[in-house]
Protein backbone atom coordinates (compact mmCIF):
# COMPACT_ATOMS: atom_id res chain seq x y z
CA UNK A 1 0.00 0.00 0.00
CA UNK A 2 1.15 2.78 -0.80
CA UNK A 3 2.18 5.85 1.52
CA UNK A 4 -0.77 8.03 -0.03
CA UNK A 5 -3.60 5.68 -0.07
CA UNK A 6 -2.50 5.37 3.45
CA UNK A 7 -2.97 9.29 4.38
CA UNK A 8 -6.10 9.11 2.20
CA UNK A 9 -7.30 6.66 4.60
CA UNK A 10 -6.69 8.23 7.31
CA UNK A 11 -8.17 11.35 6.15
CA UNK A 12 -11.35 10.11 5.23
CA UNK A 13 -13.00 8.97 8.52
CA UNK A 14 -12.89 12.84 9.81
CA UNK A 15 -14.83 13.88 6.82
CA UNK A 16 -18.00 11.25 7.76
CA UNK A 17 -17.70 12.34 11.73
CA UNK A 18 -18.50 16.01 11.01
CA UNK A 19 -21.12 17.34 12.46
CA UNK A 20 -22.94 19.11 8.95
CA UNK A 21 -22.10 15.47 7.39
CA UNK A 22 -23.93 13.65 10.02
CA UNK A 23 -27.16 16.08 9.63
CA UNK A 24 -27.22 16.12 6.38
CA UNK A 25 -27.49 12.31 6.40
CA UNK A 26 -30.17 12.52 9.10
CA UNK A 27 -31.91 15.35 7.23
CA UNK A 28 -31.94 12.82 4.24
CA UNK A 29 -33.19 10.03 5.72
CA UNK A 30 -35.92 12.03 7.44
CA UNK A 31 -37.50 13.11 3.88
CA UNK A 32 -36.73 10.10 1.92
CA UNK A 33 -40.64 8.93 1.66
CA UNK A 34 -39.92 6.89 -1.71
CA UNK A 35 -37.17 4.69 0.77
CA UNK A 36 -34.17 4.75 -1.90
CA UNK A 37 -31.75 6.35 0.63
CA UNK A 38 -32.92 4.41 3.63
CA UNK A 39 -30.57 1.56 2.00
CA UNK A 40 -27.36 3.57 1.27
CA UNK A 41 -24.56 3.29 4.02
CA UNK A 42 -23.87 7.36 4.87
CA UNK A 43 -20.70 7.43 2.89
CA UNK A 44 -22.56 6.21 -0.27
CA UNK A 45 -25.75 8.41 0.95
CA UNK A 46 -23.27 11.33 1.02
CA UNK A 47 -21.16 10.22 -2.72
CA UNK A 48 -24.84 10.37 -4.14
CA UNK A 49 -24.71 14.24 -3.79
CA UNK A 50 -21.30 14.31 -6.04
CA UNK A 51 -21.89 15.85 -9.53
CA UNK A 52 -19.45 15.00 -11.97
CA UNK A 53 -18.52 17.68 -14.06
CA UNK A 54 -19.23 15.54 -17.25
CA UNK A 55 -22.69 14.27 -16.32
CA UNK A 56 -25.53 14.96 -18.53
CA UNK A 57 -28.82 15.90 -17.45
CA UNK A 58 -31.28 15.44 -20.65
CA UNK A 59 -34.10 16.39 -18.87
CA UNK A 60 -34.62 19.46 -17.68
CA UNK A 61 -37.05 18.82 -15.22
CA UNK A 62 -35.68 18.88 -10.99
CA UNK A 63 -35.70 15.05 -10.21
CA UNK A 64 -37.86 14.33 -6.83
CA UNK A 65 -34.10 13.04 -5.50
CA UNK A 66 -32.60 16.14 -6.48
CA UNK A 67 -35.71 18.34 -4.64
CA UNK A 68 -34.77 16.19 -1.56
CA UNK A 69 -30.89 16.91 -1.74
CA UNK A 70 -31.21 20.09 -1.95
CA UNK A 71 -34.01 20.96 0.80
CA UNK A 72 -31.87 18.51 2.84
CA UNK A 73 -29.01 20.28 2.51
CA UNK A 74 -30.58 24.00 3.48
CA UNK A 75 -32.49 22.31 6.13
CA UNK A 76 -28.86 20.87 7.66
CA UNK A 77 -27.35 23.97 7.09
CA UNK A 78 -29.61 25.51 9.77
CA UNK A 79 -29.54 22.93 12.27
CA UNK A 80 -25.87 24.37 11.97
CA UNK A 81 -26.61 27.42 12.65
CA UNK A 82 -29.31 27.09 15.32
CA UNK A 83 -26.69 25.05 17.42
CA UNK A 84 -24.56 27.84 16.58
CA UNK A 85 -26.68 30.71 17.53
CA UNK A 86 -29.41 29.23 20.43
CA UNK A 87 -31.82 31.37 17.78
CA UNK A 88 -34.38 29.27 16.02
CA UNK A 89 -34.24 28.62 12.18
CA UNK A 90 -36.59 28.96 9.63
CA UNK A 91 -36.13 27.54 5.67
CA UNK A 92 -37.82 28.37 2.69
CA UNK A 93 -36.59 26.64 -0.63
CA UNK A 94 -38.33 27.41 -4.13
CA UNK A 95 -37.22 25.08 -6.67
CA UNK A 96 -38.43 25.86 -10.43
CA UNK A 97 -37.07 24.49 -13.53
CA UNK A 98 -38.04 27.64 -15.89
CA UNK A 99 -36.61 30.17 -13.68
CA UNK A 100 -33.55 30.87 -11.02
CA UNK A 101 -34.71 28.89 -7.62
CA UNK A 102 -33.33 30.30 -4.58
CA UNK A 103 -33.04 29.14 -0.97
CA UNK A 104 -33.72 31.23 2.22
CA UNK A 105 -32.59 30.75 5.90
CA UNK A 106 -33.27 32.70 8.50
CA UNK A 107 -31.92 33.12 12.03
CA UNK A 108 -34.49 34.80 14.53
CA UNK A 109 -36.10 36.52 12.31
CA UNK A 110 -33.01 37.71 10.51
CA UNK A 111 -32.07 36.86 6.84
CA UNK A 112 -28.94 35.08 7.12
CA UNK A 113 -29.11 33.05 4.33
CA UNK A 114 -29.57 33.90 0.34
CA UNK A 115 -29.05 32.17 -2.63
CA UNK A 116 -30.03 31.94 -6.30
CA UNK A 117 -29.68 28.80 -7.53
CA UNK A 118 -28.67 28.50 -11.19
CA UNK A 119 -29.62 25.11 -12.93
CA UNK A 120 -30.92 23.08 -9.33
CA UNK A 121 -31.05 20.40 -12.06
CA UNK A 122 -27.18 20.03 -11.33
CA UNK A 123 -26.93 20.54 -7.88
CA UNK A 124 -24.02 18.76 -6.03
CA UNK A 125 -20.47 18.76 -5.29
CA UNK A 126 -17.42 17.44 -6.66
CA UNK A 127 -16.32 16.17 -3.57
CA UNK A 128 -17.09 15.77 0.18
CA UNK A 129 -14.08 17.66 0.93
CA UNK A 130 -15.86 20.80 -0.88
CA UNK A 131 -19.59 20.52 0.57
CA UNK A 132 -17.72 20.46 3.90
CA UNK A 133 -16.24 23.71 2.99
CA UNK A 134 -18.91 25.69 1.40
CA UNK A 135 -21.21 24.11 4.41
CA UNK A 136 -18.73 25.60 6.77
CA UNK A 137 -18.16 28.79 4.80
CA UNK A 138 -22.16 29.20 4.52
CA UNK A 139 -22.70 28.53 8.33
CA UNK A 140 -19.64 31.49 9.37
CA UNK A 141 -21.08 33.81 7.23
CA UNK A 142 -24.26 33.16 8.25
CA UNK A 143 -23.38 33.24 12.26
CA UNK A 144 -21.21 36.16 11.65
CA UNK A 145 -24.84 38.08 9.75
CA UNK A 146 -27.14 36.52 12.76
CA UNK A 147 -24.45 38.45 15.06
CA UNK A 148 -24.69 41.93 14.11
CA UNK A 149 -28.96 41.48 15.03
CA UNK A 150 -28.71 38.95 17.47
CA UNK A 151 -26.89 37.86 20.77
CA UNK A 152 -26.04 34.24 21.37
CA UNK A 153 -23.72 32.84 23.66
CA UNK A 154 -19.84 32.45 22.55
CA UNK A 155 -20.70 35.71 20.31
CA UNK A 156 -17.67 38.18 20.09
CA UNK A 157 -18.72 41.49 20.75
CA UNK A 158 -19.88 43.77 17.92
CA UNK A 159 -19.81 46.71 19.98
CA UNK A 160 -17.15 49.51 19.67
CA UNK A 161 -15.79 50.82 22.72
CA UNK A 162 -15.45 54.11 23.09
CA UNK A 163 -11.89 55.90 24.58
């Protein structure tokens, strides 16, 4: 074996113990009413939302897997930021084929959250490695918004002092 399948080894078990990884999983699982998920281990549950950059969609309707990755994924992303914050979370996803969809989170009442998504028909990643980072980057940013509104504990101070 060599010495960088051995590092990739090693690597990959932090990936699947992150705490966005395992509620996106669980967010899956929750929605998955057809059962097709409810089979997959979570590493394969979590390779299913990896988009090759060659793959071909013919049709150009939003697959009722695809709906479910994608409100899954929003959904996680503020269970993230509710633990974060102590401030409840509320989604709203519109998904549309003919037009830009866009997903909404909000934090307290606050906006924290906002994105137009281009072609949901290709939503995914190319690798676990990224949705961990934009998941993370998504969830700062969105603390960081919720904490010039809001206070939560472990919040750093917004306020300037004056001299």
């Amino acid at each position: 074996m060599s010495k960088l399948n051995t590092l990739e080894k090693i690597k990959q078990p932090g990936i699947f113990e992150g705490i966005f990884l395992q509620e996106l999983v669980r967010q899956i699982r929750a929605e998955d009413t057809s059962g097709i998920y409810q089979k997959y281990d979570n590493e394969a549950l979590l390779k299913s939302l990896m988009s090759p950059a060659d793959k071909e969609h013919k049709n150009s309707e939003i697959a009722p897997l695809t709906r479910l990755r994608v409100s899954a994924f929003y959904r996680a992303l503020a269970i993230g930021i509710e633990k974060r914050t102590g401030h409840s979370t509320e989604t709203f996803i519109n998904l549309t084929s003919k037009k830009f969809s866009s997903a909404l989170v909000f934090c307290g009442g606050v906006l924290v959250v906002y994105q137009i998504l281009k072609k949901v028909e290709f939503f995914g990643f190319d690798s676990l490695e990224q949705l961990s980072f934009e998941a993370g980057r998504l969830i700062e940013t969105a603390v960081g918004k919720a904490g010039l509104y809001l206070d939560f504990p472990g919040q750093i101070s917004n306020n300037f002092q004056q001299n």
